[in-house]
N, C-alpha and C. Protein backbone atom coordinates (compact mmCIF):
# COMPACT_ATOMS: atom_id res chain seq x y z
N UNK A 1 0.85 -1.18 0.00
CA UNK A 1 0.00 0.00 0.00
C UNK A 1 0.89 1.25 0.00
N UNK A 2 0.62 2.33 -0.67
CA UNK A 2 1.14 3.50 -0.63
C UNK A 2 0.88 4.57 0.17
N UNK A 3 1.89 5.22 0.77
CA UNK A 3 1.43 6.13 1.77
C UNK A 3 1.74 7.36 1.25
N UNK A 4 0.86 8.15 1.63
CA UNK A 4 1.03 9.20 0.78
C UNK A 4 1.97 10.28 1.88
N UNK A 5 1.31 10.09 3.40
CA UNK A 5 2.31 10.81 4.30
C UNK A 5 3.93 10.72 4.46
N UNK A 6 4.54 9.72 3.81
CA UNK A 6 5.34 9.22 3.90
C UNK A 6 6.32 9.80 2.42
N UNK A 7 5.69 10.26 1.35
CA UNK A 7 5.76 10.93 0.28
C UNK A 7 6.39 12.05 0.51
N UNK A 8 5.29 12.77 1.66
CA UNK A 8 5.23 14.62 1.86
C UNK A 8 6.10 14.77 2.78
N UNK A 9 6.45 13.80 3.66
CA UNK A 9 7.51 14.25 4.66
C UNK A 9 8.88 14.30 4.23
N UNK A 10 8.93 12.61 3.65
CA UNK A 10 10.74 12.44 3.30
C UNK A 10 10.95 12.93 1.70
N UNK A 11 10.51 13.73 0.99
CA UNK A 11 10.59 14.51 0.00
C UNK A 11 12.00 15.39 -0.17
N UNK A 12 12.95 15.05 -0.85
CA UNK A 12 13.82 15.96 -1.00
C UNK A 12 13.70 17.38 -1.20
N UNK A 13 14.34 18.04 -0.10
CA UNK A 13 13.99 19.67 -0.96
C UNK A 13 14.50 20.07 -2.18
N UNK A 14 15.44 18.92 -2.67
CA UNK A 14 15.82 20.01 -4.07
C UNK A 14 14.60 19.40 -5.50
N UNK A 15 13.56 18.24 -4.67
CA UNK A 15 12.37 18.17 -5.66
C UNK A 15 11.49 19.30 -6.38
N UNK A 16 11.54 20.28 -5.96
CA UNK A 16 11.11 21.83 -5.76
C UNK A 16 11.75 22.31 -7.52
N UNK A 17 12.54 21.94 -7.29
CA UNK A 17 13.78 22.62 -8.22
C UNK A 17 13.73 21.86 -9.77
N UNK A 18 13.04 20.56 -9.71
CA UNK A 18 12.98 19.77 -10.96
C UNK A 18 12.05 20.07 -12.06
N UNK A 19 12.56 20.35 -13.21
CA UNK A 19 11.83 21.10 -14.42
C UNK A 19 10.69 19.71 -14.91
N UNK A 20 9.61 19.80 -15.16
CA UNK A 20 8.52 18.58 -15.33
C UNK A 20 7.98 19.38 -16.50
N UNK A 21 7.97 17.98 -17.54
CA UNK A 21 7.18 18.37 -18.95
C UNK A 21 5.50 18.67 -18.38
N UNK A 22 4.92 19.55 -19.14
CA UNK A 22 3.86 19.34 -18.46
C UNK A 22 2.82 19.11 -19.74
N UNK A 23 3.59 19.36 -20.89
CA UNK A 23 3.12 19.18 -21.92
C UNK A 23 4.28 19.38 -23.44
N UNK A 24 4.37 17.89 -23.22
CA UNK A 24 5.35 17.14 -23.73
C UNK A 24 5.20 17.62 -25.48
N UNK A 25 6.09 18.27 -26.46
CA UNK A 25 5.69 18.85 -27.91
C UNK A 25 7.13 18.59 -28.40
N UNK A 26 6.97 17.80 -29.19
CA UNK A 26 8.98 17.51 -30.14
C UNK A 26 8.54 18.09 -31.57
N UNK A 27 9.30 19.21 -32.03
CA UNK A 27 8.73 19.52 -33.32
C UNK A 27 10.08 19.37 -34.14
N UNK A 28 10.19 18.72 -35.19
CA UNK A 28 11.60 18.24 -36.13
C UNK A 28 12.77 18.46 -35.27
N UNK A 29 12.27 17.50 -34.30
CA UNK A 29 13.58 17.08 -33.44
C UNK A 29 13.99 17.98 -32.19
N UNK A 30 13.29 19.11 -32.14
CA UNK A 30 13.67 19.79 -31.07
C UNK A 30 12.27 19.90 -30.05
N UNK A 31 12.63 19.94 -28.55
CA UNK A 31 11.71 19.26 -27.49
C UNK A 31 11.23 20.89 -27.44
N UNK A 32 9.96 21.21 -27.49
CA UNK A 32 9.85 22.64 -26.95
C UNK A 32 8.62 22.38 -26.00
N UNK A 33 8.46 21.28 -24.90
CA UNK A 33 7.58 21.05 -24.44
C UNK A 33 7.54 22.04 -23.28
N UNK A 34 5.95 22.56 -22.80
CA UNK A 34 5.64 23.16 -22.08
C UNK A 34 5.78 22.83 -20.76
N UNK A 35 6.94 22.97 -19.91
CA UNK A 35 7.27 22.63 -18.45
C UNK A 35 6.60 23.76 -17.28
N UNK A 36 7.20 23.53 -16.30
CA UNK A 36 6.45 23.86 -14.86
C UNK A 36 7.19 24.98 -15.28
N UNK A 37 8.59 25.44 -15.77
CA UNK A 37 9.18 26.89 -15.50
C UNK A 37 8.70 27.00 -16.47
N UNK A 38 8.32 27.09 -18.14
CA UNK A 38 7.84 28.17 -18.76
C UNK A 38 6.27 28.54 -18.45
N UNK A 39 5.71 27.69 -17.70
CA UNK A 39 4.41 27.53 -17.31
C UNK A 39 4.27 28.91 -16.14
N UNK A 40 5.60 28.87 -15.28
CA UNK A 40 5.47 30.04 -14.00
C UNK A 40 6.09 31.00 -14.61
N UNK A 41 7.18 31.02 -15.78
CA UNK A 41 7.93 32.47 -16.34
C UNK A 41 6.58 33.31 -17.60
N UNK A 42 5.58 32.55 -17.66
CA UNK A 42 4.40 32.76 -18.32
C UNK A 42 3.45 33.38 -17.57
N UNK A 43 3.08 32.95 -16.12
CA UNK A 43 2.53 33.11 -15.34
C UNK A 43 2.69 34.72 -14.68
N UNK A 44 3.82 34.38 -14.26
CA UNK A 44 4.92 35.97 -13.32
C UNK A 44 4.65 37.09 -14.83
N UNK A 45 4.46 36.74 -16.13
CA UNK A 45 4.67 37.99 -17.51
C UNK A 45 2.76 37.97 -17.38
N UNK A 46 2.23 37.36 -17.04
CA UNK A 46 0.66 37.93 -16.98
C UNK A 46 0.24 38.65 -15.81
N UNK A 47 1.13 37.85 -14.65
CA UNK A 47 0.53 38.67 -13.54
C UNK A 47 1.36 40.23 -13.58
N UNK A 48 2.31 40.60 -13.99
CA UNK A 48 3.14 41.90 -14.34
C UNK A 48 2.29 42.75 -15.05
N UNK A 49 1.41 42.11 -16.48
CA UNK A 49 0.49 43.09 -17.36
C UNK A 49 -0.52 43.11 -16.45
N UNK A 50 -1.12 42.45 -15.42
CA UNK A 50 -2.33 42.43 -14.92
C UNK A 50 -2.24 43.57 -13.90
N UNK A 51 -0.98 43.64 -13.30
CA UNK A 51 -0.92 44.94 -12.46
C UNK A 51 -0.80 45.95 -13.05
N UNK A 52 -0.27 46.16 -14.51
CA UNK A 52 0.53 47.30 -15.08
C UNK A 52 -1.09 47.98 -15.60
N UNK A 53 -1.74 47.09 -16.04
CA UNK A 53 -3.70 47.35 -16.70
C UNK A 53 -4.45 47.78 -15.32
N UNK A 54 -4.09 47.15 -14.64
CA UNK A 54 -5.05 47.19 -12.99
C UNK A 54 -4.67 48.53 -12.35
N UNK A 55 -3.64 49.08 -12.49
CA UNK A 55 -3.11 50.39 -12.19
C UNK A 55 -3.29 51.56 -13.01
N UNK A 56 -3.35 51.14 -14.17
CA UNK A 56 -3.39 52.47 -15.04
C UNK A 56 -4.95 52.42 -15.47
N UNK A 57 -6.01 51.28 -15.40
CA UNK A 57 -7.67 51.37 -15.28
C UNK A 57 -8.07 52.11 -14.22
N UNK A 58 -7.26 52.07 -13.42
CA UNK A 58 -7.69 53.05 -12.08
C UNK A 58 -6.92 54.12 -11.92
N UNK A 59 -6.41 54.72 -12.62
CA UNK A 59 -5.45 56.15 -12.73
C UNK A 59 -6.09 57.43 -11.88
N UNK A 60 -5.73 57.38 -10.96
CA UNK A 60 -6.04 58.61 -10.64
C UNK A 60 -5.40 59.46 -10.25
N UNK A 61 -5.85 60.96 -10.23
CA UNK A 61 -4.95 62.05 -9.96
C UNK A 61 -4.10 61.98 -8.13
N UNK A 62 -5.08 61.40 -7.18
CA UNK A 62 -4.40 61.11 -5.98
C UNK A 62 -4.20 59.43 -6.12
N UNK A 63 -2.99 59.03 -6.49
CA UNK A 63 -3.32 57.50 -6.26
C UNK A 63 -3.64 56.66 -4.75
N UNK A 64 -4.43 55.69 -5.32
CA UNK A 64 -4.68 54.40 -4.54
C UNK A 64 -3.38 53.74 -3.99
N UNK A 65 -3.87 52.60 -3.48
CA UNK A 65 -2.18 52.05 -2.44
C UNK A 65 -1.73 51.36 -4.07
N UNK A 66 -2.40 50.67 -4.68
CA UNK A 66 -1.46 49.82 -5.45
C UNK A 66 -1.21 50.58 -6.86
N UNK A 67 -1.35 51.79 -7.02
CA UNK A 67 -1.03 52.69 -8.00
C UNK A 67 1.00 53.39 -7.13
N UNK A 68 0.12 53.72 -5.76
CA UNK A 68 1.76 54.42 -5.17
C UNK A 68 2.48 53.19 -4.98
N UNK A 69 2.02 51.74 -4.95
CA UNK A 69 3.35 50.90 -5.12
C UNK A 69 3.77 50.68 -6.38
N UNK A 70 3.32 50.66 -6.91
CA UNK A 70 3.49 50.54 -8.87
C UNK A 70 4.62 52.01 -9.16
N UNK A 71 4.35 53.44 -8.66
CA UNK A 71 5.16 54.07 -8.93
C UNK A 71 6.31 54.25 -8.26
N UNK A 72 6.23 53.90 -6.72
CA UNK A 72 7.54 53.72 -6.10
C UNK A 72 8.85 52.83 -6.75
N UNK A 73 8.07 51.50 -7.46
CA UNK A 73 8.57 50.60 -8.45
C UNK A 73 9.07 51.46 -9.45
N UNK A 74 8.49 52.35 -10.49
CA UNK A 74 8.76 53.30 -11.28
C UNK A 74 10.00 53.87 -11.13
N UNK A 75 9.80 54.72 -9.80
CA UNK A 75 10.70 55.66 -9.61
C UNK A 75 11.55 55.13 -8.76
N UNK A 76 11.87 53.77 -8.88
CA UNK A 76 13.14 53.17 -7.72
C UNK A 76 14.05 53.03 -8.92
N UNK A 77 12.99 52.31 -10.42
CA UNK A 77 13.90 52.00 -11.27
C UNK A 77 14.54 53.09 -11.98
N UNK A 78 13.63 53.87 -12.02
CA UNK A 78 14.50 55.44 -13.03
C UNK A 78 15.29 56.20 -12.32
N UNK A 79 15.29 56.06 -11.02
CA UNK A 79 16.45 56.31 -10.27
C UNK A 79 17.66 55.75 -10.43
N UNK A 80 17.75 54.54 -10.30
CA UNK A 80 18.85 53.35 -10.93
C UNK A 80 19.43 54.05 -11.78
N UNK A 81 18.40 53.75 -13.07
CA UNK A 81 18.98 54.32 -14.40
C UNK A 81 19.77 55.27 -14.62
N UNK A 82 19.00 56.75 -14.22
CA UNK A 82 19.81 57.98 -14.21
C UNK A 82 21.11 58.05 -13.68
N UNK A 83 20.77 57.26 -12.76
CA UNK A 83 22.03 57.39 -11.49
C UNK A 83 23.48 56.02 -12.44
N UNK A 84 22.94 55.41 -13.12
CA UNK A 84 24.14 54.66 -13.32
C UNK A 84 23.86 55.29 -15.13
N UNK A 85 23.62 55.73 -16.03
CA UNK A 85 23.52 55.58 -17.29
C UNK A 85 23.22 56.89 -17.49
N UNK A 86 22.87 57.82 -16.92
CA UNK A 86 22.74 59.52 -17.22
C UNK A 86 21.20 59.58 -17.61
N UNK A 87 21.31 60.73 -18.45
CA UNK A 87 20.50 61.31 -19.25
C UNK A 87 19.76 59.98 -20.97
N UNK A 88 21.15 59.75 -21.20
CA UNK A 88 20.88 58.77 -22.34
C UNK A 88 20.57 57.57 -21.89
N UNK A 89 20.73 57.50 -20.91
CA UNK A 89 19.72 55.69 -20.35
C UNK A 89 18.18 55.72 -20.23
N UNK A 90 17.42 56.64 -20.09
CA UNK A 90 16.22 57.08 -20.73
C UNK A 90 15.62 55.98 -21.59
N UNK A 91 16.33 55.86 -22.69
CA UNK A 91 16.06 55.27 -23.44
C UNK A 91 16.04 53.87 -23.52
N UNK A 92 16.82 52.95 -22.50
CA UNK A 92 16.57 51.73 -21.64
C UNK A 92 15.68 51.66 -21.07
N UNK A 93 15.16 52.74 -20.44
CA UNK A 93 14.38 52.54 -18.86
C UNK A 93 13.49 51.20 -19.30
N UNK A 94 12.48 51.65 -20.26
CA UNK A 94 11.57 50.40 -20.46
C UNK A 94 11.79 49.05 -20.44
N UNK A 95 12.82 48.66 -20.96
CA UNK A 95 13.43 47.18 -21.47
C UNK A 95 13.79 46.76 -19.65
N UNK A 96 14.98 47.77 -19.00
CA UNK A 96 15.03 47.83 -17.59
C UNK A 96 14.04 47.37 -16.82
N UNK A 97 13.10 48.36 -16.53
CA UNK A 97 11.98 48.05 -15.78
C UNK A 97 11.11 47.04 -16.08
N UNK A 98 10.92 46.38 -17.81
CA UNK A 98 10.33 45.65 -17.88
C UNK A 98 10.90 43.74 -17.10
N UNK A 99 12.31 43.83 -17.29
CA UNK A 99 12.91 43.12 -16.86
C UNK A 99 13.39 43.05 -15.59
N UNK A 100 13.16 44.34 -14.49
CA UNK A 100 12.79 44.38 -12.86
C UNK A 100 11.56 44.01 -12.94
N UNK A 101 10.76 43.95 -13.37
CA UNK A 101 9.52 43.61 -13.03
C UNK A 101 9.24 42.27 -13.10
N UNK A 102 9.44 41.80 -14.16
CA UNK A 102 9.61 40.43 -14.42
C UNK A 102 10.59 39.23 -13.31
N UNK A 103 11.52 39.67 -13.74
CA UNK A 103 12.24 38.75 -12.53
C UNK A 103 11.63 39.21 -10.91
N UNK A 104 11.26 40.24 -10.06
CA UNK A 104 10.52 40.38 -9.33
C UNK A 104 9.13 39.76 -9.33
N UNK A 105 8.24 39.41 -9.95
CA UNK A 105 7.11 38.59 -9.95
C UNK A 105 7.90 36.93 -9.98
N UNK A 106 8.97 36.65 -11.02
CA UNK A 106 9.58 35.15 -10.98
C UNK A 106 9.96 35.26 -9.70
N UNK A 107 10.31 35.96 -8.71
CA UNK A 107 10.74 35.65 -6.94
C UNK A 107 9.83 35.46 -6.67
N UNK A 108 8.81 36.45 -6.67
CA UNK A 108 7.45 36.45 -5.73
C UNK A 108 6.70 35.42 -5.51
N UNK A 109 6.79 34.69 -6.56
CA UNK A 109 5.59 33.70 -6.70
C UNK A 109 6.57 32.54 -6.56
N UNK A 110 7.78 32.52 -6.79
CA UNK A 110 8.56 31.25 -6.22
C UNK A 110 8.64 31.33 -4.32
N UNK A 111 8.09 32.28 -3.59
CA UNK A 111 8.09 32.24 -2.34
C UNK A 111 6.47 31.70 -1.70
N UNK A 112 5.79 31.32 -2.85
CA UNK A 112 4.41 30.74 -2.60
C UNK A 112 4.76 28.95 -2.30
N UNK A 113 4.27 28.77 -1.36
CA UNK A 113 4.85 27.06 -0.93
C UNK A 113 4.16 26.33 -1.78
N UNK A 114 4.95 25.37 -2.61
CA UNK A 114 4.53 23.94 -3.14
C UNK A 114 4.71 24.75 -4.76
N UNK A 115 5.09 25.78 -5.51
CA UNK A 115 5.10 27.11 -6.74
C UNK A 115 6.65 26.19 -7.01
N UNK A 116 6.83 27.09 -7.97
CA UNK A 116 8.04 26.86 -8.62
C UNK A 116 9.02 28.14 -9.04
N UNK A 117 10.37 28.34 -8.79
CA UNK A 117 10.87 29.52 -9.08
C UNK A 117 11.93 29.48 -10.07
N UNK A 118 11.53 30.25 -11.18
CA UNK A 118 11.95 29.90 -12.43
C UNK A 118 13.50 30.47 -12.74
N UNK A 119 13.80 31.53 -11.17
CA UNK A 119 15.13 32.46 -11.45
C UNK A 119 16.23 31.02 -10.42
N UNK A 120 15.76 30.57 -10.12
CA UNK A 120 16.53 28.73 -9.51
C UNK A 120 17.01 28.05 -10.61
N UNK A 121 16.80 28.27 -11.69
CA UNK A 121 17.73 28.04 -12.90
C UNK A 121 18.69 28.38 -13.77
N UNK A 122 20.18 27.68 -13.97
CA UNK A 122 20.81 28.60 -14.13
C UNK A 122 20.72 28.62 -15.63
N UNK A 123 19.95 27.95 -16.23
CA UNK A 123 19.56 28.26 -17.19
C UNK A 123 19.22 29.41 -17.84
N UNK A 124 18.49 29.92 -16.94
CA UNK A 124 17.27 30.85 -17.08
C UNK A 124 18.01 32.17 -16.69
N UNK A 125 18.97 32.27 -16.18
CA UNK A 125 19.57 33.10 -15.35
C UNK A 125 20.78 33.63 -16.64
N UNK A 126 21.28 32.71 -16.29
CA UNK A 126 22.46 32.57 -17.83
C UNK A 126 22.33 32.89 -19.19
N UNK A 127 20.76 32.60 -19.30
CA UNK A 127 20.35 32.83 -20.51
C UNK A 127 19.35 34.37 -20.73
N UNK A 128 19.13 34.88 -19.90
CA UNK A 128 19.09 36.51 -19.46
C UNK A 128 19.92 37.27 -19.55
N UNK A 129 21.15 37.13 -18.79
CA UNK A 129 22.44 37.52 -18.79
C UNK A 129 22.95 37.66 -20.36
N UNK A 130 23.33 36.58 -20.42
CA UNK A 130 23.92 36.43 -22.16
C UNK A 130 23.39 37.27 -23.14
N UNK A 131 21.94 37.27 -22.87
CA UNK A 131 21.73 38.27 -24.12
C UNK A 131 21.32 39.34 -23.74
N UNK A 132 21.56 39.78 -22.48
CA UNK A 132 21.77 41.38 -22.09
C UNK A 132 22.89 41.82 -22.57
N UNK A 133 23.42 40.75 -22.13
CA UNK A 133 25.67 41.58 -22.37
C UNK A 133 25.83 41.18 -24.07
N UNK A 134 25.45 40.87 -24.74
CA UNK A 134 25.40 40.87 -26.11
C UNK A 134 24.37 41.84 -26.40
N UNK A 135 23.43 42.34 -25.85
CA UNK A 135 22.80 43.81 -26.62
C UNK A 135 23.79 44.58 -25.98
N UNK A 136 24.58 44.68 -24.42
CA UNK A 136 24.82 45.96 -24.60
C UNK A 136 26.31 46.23 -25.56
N UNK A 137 26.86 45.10 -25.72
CA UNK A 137 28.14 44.76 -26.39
C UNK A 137 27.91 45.57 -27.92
N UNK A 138 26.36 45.57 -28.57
CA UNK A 138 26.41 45.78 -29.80
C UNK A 138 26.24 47.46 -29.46
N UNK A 139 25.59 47.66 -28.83
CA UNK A 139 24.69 49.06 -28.46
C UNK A 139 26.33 49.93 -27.89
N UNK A 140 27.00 49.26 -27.20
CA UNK A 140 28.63 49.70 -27.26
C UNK A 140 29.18 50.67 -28.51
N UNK A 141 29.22 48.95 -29.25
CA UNK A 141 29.80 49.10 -30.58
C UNK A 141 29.41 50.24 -31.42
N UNK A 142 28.42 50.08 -31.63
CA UNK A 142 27.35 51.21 -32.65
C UNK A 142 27.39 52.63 -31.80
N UNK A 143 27.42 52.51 -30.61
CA UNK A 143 27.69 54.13 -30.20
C UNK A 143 28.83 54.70 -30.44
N UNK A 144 29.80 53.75 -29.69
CA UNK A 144 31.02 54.63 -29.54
C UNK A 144 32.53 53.51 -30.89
N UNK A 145 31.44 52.86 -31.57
CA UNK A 145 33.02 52.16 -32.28
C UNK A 145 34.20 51.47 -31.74
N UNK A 146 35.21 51.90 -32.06
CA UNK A 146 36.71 51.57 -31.70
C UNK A 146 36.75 51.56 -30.61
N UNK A 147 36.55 52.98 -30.14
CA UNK A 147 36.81 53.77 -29.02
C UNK A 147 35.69 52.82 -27.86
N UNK A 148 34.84 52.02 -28.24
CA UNK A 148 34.41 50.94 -27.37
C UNK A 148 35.53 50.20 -26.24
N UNK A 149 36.49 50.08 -26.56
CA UNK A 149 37.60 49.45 -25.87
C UNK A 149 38.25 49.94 -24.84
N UNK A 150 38.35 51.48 -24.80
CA UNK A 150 38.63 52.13 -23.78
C UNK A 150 38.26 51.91 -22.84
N UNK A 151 37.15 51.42 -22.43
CA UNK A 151 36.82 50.86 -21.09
C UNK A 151 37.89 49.77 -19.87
N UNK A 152 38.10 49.27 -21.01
CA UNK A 152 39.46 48.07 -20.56
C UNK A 152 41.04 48.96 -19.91
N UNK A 153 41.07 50.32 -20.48
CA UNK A 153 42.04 51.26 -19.59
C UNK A 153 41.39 52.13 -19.28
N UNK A 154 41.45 52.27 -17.53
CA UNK A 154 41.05 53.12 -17.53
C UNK A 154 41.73 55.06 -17.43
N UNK A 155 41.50 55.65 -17.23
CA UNK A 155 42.57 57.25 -17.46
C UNK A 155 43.53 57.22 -16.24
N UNK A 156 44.95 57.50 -16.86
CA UNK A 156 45.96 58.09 -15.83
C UNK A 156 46.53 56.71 -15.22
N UNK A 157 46.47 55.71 -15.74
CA UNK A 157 46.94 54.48 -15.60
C UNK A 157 48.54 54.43 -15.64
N UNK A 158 49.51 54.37 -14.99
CA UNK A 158 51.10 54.49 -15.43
C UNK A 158 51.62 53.49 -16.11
N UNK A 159 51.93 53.82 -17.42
CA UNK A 159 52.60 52.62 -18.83
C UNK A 159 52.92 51.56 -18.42
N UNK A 160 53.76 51.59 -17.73
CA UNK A 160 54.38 50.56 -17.30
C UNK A 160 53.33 49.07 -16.91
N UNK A 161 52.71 49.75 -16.53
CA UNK A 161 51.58 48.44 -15.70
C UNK A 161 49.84 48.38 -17.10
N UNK A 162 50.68 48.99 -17.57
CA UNK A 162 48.92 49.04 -19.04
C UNK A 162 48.60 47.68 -19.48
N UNK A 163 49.82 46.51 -19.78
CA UNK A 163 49.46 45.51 -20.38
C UNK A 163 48.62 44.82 -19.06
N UNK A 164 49.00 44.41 -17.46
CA UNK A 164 48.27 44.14 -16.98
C UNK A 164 46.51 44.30 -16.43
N UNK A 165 46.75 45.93 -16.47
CA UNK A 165 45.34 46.39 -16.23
C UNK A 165 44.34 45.93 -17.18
N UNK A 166 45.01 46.15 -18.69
CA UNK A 166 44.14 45.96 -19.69
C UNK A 166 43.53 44.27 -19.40
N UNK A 167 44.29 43.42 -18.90
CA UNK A 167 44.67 42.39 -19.04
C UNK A 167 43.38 41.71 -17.95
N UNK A 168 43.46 42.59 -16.68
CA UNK A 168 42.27 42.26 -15.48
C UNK A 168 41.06 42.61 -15.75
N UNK A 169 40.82 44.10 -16.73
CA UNK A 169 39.71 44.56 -16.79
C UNK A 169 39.19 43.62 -17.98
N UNK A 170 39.76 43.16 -18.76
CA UNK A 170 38.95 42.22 -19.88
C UNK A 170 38.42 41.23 -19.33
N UNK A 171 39.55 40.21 -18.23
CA UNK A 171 38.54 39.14 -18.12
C UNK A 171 37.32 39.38 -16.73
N UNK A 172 37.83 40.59 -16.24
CA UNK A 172 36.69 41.05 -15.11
C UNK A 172 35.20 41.18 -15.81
N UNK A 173 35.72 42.41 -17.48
CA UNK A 173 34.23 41.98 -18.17
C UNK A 173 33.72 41.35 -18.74
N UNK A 174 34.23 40.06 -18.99
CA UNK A 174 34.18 38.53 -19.69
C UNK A 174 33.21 38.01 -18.80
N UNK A 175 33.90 37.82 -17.36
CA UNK A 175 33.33 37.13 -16.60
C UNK A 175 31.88 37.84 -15.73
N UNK A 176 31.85 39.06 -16.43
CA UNK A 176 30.58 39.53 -15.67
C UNK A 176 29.31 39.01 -15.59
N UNK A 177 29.71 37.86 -16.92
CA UNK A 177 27.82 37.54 -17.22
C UNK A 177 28.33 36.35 -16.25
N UNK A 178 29.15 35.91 -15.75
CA UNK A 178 28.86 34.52 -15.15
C UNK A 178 27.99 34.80 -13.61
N UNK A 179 28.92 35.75 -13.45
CA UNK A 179 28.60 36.22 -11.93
C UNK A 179 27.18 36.93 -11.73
N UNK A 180 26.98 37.44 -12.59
CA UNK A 180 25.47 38.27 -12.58
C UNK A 180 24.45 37.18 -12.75
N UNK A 181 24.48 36.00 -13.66
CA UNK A 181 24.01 35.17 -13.13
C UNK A 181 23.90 33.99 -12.19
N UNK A 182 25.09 33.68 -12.10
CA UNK A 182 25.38 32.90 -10.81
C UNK A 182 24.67 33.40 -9.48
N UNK A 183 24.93 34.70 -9.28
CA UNK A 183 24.53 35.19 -8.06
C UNK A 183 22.99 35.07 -8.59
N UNK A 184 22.07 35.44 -8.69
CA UNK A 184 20.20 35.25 -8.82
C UNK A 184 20.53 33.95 -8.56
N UNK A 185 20.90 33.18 -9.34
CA UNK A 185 20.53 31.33 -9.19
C UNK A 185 21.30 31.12 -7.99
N UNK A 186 22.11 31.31 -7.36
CA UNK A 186 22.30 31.04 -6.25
C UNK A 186 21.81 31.59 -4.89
N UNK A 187 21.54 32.44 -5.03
CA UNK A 187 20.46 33.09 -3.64
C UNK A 187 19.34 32.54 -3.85
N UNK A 188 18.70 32.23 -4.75
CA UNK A 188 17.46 31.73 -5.07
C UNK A 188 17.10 30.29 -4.71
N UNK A 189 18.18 29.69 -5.31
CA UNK A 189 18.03 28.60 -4.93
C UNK A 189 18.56 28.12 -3.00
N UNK A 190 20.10 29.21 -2.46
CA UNK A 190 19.93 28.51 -1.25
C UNK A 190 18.58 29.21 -0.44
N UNK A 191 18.05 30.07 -1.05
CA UNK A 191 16.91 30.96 0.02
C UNK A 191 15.93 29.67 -0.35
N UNK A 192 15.39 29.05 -1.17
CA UNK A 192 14.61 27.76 -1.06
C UNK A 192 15.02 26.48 -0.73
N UNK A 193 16.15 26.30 -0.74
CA UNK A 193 16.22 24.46 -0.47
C UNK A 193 16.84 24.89 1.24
């Protein structure tokens, strides 16, 4: 006979963490079946429009509580921005905030017991990363060209020591995408198991 109490108790915590087809689809060879994380990274992008509609249907000139948390959100992120990217980061803010928002709902709802948290992957994490630092790599390029590279020295550096600096700051920004995602998937995951 099967016990089911016996299931719920001695349950590994890193069961939490296991990606489950939930709807199994192989199309010319590649698996794009619908699992528990695109199922909750689907979930966290509706409940984000549902607040972003739910806030601005109720617009009012004195806001409500969940209008002044929606803009505190606003203005935490365009603070960021300005403060690290100037005047011309403006023009991020959206992509920014859309992507604080997002990974903030993927926490939120991974802190609901028995849920699933989709930023516990370093998949998912890695694969955010990567193609952030490849837009901003191009968005680099196309602004500033050549002169993109300068970053790697920085001013008033003494000759003598240039080949090394150049040498730390490259793989410091090589390795940035590892660490930017490493760190989410790892708080994430030890704050749950």
């Amino acid at each position: 006979m099967y016990n089911i109490n016996k299931t719920l108790f001695f349950a590994s915590p890193l069961e939490q963490f296991e990606i489950i087809p939930l709807l199994p689809i192989d199309l010319f060879g590649f698996n794009i079946s619908l699992t528990n994380a695109s199922l909750f990274l689907i979930l966290s992008t509706l409940l984000s429009i549902f607040w972003f509609t739910l806030v601005i249907h109720k617009n009012k000139l004195i806001p409500g509580n969940w209008q002044s948390i929606k803009e505190m959100f606003y203005d935490t992120t365009l603070t960021l921005v300005k403060d690290n990217l100037g005047n011309k980061g403006y023009a991020y803010f959206p992509f920014i905030f859309t992507i604080f928002t997002i990974i903030l709902y993927c926490n939120l709802i991974g802190m609901v017991p028995y849920s699933f948290t989709v930023t516990s992957h370093i998949a998912f994490t890695f694969g955010l990363a990567l193609s952030i630092y490849i837009g901003i790599n191009i968005i680099g390029f196309k602004t500033h060209g050549v002169k993109f590279f300068t970053i790697f020295l920085p001013k008033g550096v003494p000759l003598f020591i240039v080949p090394l600096v150049v040498a730390i700051e490259f793989v410091s920004y090589i390795v940035k995408v590892f660490t930017i995602s490493i760190r989410l998937f790892a708080n994430m995951t030890s704050g749950h198991t």
